[in-house]
N, C-alpha and C. Protein backbone atom coordinates (compact mmCIF):
# COMPACT_ATOMS: atom_id res chain seq x y z
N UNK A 1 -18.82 6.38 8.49
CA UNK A 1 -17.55 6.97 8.14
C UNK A 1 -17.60 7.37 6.66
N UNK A 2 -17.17 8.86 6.57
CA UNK A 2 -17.13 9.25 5.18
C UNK A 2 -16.07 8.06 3.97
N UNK A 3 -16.42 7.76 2.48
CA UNK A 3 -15.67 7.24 1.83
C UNK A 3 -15.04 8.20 1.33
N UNK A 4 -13.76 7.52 1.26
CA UNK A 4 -12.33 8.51 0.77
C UNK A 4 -11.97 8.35 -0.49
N UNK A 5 -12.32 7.17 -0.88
CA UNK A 5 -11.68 6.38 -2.57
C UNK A 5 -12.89 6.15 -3.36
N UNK A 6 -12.71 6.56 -4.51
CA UNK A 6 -14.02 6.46 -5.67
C UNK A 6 -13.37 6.36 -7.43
N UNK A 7 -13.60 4.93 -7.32
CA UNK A 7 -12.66 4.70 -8.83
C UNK A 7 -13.57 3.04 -9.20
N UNK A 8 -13.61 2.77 -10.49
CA UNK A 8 -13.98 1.32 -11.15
C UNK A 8 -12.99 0.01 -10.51
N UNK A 9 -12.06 0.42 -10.34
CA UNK A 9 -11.50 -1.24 -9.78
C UNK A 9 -10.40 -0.35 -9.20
N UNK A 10 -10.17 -0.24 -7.78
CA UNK A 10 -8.51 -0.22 -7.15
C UNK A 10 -8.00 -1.14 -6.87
N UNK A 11 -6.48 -0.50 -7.26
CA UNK A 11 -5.46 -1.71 -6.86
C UNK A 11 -4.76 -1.08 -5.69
N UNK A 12 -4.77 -2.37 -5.07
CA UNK A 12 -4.33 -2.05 -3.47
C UNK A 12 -3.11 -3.01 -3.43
N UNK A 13 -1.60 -2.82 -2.89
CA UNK A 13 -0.78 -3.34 -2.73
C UNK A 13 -0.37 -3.06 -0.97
N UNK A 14 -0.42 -4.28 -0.58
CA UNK A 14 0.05 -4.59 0.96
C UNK A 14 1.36 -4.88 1.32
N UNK A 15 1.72 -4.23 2.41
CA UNK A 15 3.84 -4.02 2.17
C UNK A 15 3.91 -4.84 3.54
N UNK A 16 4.51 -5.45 3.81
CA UNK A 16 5.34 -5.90 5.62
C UNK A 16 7.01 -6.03 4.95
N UNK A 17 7.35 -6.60 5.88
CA UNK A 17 9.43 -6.39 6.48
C UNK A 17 9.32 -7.31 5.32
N UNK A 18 8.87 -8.38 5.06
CA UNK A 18 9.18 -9.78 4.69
C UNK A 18 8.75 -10.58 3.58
N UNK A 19 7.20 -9.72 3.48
CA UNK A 19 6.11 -10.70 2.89
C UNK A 19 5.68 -12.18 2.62
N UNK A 20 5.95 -12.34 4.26
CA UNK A 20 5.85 -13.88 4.54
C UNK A 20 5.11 -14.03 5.18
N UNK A 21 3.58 -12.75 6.57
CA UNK A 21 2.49 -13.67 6.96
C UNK A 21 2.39 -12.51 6.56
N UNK A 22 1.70 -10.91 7.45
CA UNK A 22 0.95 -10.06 7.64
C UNK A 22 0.09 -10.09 5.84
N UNK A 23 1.36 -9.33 5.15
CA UNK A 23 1.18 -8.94 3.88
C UNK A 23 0.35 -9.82 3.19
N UNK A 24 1.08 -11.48 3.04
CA UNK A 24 0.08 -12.29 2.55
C UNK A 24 -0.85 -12.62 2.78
N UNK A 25 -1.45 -12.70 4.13
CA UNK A 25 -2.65 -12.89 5.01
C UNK A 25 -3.59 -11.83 4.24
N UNK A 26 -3.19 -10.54 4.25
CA UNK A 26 -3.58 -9.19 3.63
C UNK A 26 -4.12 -9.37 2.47
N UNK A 27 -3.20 -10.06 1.81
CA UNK A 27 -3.55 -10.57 0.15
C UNK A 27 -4.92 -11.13 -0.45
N UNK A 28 -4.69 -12.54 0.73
CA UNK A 28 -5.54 -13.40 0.29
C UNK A 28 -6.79 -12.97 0.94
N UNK A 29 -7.24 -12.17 2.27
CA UNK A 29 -8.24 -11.92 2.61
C UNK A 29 -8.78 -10.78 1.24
N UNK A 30 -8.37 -9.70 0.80
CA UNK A 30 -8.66 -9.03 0.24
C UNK A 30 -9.11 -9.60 -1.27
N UNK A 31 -8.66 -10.76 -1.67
CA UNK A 31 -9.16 -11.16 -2.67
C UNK A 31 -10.42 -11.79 -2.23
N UNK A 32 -10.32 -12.57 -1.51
CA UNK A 32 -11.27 -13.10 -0.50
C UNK A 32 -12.65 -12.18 -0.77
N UNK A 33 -12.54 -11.35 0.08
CA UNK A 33 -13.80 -10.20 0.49
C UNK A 33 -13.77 -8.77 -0.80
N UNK A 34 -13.22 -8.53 -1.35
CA UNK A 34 -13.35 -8.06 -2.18
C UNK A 34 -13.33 -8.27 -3.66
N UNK A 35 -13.58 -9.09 -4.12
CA UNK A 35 -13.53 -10.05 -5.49
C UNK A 35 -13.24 -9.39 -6.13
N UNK A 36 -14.26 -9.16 -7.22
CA UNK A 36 -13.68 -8.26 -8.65
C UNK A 36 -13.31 -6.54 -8.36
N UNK A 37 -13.93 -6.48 -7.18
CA UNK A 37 -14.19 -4.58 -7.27
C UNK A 37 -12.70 -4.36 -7.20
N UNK A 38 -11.49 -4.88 -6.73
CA UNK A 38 -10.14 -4.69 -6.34
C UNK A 38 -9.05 -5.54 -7.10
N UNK A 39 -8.05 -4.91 -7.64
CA UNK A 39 -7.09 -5.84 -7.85
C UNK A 39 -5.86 -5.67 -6.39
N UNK A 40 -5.20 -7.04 -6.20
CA UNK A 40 -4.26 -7.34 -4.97
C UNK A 40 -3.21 -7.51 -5.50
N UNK A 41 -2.19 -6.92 -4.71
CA UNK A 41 -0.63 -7.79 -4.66
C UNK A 41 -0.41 -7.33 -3.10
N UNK A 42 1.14 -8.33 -3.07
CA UNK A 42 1.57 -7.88 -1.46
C UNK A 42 3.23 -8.12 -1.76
N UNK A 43 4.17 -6.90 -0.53
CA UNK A 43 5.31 -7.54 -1.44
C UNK A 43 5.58 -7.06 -0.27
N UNK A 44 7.65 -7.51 -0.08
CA UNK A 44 7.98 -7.14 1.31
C UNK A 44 9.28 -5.86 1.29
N UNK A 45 9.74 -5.77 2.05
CA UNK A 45 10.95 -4.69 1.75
C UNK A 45 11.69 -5.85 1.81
N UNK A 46 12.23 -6.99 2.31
CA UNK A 46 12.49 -7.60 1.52
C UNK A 46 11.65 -9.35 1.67
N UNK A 47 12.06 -10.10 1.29
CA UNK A 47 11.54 -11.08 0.56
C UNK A 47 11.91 -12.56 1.29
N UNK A 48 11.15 -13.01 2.43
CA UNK A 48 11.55 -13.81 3.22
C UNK A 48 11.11 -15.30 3.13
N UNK A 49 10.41 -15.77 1.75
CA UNK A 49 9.64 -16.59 1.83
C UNK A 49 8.02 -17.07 2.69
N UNK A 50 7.28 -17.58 1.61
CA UNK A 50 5.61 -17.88 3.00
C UNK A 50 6.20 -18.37 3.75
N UNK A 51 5.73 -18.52 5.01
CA UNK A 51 5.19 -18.57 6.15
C UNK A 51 4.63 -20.05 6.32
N UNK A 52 4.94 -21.19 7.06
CA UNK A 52 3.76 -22.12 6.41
C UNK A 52 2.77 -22.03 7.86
N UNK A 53 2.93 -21.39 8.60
CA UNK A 53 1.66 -21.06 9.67
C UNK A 53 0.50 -20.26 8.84
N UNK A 54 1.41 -19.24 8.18
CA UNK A 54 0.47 -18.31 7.88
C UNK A 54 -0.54 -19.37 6.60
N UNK A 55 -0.05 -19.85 6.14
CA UNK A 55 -0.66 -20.51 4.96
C UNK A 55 -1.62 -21.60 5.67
N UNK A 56 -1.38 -22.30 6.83
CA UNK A 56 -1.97 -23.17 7.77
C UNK A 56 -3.15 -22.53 7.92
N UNK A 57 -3.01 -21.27 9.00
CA UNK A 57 -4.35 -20.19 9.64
C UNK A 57 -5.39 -19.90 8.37
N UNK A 58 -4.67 -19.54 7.46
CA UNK A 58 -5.66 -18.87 5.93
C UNK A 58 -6.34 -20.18 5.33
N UNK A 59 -5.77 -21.16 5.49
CA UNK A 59 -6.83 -22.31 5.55
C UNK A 59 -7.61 -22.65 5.68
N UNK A 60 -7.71 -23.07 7.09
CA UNK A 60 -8.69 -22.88 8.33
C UNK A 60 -9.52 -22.26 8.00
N UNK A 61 -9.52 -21.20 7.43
CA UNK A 61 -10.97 -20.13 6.88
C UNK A 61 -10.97 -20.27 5.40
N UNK A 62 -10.46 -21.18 4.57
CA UNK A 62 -10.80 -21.49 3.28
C UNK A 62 -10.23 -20.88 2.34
N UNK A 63 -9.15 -19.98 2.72
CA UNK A 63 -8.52 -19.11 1.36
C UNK A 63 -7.07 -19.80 1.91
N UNK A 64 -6.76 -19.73 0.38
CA UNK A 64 -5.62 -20.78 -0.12
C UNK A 64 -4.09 -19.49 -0.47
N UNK A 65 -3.60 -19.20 0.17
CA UNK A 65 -2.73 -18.15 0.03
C UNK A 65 -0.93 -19.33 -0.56
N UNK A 66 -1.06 -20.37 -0.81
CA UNK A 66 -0.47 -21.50 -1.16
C UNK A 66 0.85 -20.65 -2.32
N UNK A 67 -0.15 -20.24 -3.08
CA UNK A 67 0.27 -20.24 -4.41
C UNK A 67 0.97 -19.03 -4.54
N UNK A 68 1.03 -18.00 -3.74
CA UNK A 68 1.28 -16.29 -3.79
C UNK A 68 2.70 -16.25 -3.93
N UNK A 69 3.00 -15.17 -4.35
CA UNK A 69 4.58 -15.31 -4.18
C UNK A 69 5.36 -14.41 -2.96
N UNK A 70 6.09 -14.68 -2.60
CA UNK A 70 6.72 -13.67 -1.62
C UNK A 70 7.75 -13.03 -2.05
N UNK A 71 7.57 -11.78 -2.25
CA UNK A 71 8.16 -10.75 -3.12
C UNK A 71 8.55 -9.22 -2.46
N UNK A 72 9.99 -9.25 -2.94
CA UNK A 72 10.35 -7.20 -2.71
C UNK A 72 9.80 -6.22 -3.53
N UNK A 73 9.14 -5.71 -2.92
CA UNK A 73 9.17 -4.58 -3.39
C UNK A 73 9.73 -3.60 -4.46
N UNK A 74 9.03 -3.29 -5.54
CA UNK A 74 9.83 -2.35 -6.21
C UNK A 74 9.23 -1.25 -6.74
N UNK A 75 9.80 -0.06 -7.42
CA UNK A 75 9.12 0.99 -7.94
C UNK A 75 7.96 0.86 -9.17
N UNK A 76 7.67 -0.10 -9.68
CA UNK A 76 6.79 -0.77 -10.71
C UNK A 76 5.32 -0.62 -9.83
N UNK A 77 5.91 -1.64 -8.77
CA UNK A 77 4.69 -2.13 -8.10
C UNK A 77 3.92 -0.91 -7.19
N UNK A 78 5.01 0.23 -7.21
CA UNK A 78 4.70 1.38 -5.85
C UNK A 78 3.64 2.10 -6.93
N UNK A 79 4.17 1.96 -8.26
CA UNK A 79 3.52 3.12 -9.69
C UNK A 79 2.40 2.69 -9.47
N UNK A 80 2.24 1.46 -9.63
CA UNK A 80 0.86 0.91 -10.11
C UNK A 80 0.06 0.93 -8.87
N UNK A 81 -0.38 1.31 -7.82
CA UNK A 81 -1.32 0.79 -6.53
C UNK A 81 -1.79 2.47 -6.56
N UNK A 82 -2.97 2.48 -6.54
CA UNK A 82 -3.95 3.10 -6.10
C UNK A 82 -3.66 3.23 -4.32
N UNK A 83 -3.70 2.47 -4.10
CA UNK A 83 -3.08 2.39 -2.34
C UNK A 83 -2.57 1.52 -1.95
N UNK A 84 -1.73 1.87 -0.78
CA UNK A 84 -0.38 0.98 -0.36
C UNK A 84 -0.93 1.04 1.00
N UNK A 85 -1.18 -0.29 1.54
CA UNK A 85 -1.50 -0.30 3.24
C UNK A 85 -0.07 -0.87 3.83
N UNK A 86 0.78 -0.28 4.38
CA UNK A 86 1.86 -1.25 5.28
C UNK A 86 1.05 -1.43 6.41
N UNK A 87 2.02 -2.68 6.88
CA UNK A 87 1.18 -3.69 7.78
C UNK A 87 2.58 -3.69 8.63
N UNK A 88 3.39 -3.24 9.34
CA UNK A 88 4.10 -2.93 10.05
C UNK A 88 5.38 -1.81 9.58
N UNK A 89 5.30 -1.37 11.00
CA UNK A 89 6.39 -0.29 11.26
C UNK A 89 7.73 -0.04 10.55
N UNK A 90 8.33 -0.97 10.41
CA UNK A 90 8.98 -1.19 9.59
C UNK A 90 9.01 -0.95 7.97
N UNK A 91 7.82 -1.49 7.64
CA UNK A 91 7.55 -1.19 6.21
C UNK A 91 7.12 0.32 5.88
N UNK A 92 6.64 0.64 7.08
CA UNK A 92 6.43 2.79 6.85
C UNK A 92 7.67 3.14 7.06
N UNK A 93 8.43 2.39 7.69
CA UNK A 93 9.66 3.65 7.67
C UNK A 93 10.14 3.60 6.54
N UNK A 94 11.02 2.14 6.20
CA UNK A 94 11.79 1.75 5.10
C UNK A 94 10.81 1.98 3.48
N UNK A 95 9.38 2.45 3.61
CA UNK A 95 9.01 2.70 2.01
C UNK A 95 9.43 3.71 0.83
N UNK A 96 9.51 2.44 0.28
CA UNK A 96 10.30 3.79 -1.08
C UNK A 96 9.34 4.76 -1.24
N UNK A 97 10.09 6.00 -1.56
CA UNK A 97 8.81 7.11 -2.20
C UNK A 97 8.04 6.47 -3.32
N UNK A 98 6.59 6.87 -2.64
CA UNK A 98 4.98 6.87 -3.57
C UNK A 98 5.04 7.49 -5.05
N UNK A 99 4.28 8.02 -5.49
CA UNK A 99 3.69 8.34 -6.32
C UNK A 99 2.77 9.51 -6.24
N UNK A 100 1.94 10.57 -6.66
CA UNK A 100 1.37 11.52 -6.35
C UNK A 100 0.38 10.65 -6.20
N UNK A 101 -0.34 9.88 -7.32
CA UNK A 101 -1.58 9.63 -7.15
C UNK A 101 -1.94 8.04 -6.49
N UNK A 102 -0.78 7.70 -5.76
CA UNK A 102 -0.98 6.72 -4.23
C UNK A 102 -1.24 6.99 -2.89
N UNK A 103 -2.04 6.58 -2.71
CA UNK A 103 -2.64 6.65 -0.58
C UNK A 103 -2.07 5.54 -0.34
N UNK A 104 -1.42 6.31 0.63
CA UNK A 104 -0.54 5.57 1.73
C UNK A 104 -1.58 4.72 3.12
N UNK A 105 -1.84 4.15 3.85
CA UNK A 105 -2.47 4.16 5.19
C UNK A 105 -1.42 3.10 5.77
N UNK A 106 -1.45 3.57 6.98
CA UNK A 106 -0.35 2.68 7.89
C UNK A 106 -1.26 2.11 8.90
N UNK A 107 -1.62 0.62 9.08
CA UNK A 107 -2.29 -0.57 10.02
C UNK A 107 -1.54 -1.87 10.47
N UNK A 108 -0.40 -1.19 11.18
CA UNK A 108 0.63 -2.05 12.03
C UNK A 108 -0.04 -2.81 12.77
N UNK A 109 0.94 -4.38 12.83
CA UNK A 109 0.46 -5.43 13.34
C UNK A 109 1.82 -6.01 13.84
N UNK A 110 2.07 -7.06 15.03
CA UNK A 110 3.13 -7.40 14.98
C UNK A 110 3.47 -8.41 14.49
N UNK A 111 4.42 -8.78 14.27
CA UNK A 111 5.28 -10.02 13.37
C UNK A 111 5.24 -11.22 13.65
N UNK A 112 3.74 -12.29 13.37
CA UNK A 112 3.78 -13.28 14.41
C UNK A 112 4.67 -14.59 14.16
N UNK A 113 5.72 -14.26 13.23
CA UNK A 113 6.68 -15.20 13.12
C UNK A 113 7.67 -15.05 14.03
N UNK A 114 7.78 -13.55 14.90
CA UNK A 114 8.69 -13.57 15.76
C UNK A 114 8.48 -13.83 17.16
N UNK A 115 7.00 -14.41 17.32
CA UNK A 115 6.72 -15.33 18.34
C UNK A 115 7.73 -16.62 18.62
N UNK A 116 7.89 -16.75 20.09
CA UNK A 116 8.39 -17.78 20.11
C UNK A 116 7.20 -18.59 21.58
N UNK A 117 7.63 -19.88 21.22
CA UNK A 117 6.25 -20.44 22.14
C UNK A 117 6.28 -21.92 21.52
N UNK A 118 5.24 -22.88 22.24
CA UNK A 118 4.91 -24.02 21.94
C UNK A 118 3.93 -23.84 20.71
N UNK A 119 4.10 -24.74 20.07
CA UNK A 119 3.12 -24.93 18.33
C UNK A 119 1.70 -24.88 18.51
N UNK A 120 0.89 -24.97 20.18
CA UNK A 120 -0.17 -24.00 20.00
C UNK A 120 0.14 -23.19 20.28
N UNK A 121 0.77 -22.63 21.22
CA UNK A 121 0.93 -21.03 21.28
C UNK A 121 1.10 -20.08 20.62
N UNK A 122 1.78 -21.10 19.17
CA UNK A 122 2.41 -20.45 17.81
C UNK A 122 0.61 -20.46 17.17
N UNK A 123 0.38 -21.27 16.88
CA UNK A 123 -0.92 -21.29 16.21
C UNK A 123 -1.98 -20.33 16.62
N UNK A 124 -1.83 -20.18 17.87
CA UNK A 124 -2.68 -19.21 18.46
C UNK A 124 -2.61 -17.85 18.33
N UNK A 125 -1.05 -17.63 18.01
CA UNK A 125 -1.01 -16.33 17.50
C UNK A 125 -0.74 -15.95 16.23
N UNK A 126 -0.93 -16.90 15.50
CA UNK A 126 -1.26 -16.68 13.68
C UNK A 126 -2.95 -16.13 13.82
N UNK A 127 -3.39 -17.06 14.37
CA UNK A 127 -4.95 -17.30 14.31
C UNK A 127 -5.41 -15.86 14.43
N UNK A 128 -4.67 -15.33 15.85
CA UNK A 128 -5.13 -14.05 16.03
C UNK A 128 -4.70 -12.90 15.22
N UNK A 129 -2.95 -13.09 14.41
CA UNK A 129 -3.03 -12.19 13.86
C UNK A 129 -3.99 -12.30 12.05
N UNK A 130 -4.57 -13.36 11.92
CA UNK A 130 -5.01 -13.63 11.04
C UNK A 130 -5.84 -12.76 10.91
N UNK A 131 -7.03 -12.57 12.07
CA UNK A 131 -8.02 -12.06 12.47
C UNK A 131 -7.88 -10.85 12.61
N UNK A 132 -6.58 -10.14 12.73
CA UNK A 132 -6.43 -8.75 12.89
C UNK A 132 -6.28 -7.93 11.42
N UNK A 133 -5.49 -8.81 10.77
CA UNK A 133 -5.36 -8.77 9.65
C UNK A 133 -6.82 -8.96 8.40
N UNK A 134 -7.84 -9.51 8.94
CA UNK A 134 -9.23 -9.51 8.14
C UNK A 134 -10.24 -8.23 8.78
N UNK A 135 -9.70 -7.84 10.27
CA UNK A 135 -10.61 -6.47 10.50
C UNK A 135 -9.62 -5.14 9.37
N UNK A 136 -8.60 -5.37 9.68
CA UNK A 136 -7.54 -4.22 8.71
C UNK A 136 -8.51 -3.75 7.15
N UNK A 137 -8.41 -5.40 6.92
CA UNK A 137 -8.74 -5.61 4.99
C UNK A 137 -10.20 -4.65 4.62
N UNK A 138 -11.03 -5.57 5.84
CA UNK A 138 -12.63 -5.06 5.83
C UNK A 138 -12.52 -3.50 5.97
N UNK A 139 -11.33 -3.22 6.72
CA UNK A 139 -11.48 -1.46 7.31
C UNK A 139 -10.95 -0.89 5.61
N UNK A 140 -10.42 -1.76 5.29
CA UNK A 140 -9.89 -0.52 4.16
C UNK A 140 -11.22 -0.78 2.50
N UNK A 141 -11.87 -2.05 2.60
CA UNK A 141 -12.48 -1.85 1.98
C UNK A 141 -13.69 -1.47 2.20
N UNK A 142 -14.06 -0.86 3.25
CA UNK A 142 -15.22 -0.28 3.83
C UNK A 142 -14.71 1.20 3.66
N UNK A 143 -13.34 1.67 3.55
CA UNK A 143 -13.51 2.99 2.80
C UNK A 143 -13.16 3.11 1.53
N UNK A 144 -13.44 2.16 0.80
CA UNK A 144 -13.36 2.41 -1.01
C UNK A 144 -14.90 2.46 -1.12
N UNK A 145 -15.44 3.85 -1.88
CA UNK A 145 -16.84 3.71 -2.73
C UNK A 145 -16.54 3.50 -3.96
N UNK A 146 -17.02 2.34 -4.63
CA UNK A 146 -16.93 1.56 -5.72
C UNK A 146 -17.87 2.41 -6.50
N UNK A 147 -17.75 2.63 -7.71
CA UNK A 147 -18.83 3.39 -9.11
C UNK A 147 -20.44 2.39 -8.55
N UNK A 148 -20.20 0.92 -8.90
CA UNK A 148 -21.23 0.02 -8.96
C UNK A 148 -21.59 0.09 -7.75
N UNK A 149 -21.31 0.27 -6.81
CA UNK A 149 -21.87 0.34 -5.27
C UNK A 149 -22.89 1.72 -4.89
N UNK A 150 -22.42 2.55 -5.68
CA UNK A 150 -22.66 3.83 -5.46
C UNK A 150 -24.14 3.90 -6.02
């Protein structure tokens, strides 16, 4: 697949309804797998507090999303991102207008806090959207060509 993005460090900001799993999940994988080449934030339209499943699942695989904050959105944060991935439907509709020089990409997922179920059933579907949420991250940093990569 052709690369689309070619810059020294992008900053990538991840949007959901809430920023209480998708977004943060988003966060911490991307710091995760992309270390220095990227700077991260994640914020919500609005601001629902973590998740403590989501913080449970991101565990489990060793990244500590503990400490992040769960945050709205604002025009600061829209200025500054090189690219904005929303992570549900919601967050593409309701986004404030971009910036000229922001990419948008939309990689909807559903809301696995609005599962309802027994506490594995719940776990089971963090787990998975965890996992959907680390193919997303990999997809978007598999189309940034980095200067140093190049």
């Amino acid at each position: 697949m052709k690369k689309v993005i070619e810059m020294d460090k992008l900053r990538v900001m991840f949007l959901c309804t809430g920023n209480s799993c998708r977004s943060q999940m988003a966060e911490g994988w991307a710091r995760a797998l992309g270390g220095d080449d990227i700077e991260v934030k994640s914020a919500g339209i609005e601001a629902y507090g973590q998740n403590k499943n989501a913080i449970a699942v991101m565990s489990e695989v060793g990244i500590d999303i503990s400490e992040q904050e769960s945050i709205r959105v604002n025009g600061e944060m829209l200025e500054w991102a090189d690219l904005l991935v929303t992570l549900c439907d919601n967050a593409e509709e309701q986004c404030p207008l971009l910036s000229p020089h922001t990419i948008k990409v939309h990689l909807p997922l559903p809301d696995p806090a609005k599962m309802k179920g027994s506490e594995d059933n719940m776990s089971a579907e963090f787990r998975e959207t965890r996992e959907k949420v680390r193919q997303r991250v990999e997809f978007v940093l598999e189309q940034v060509a980095l200067d140093d990569a190049v």
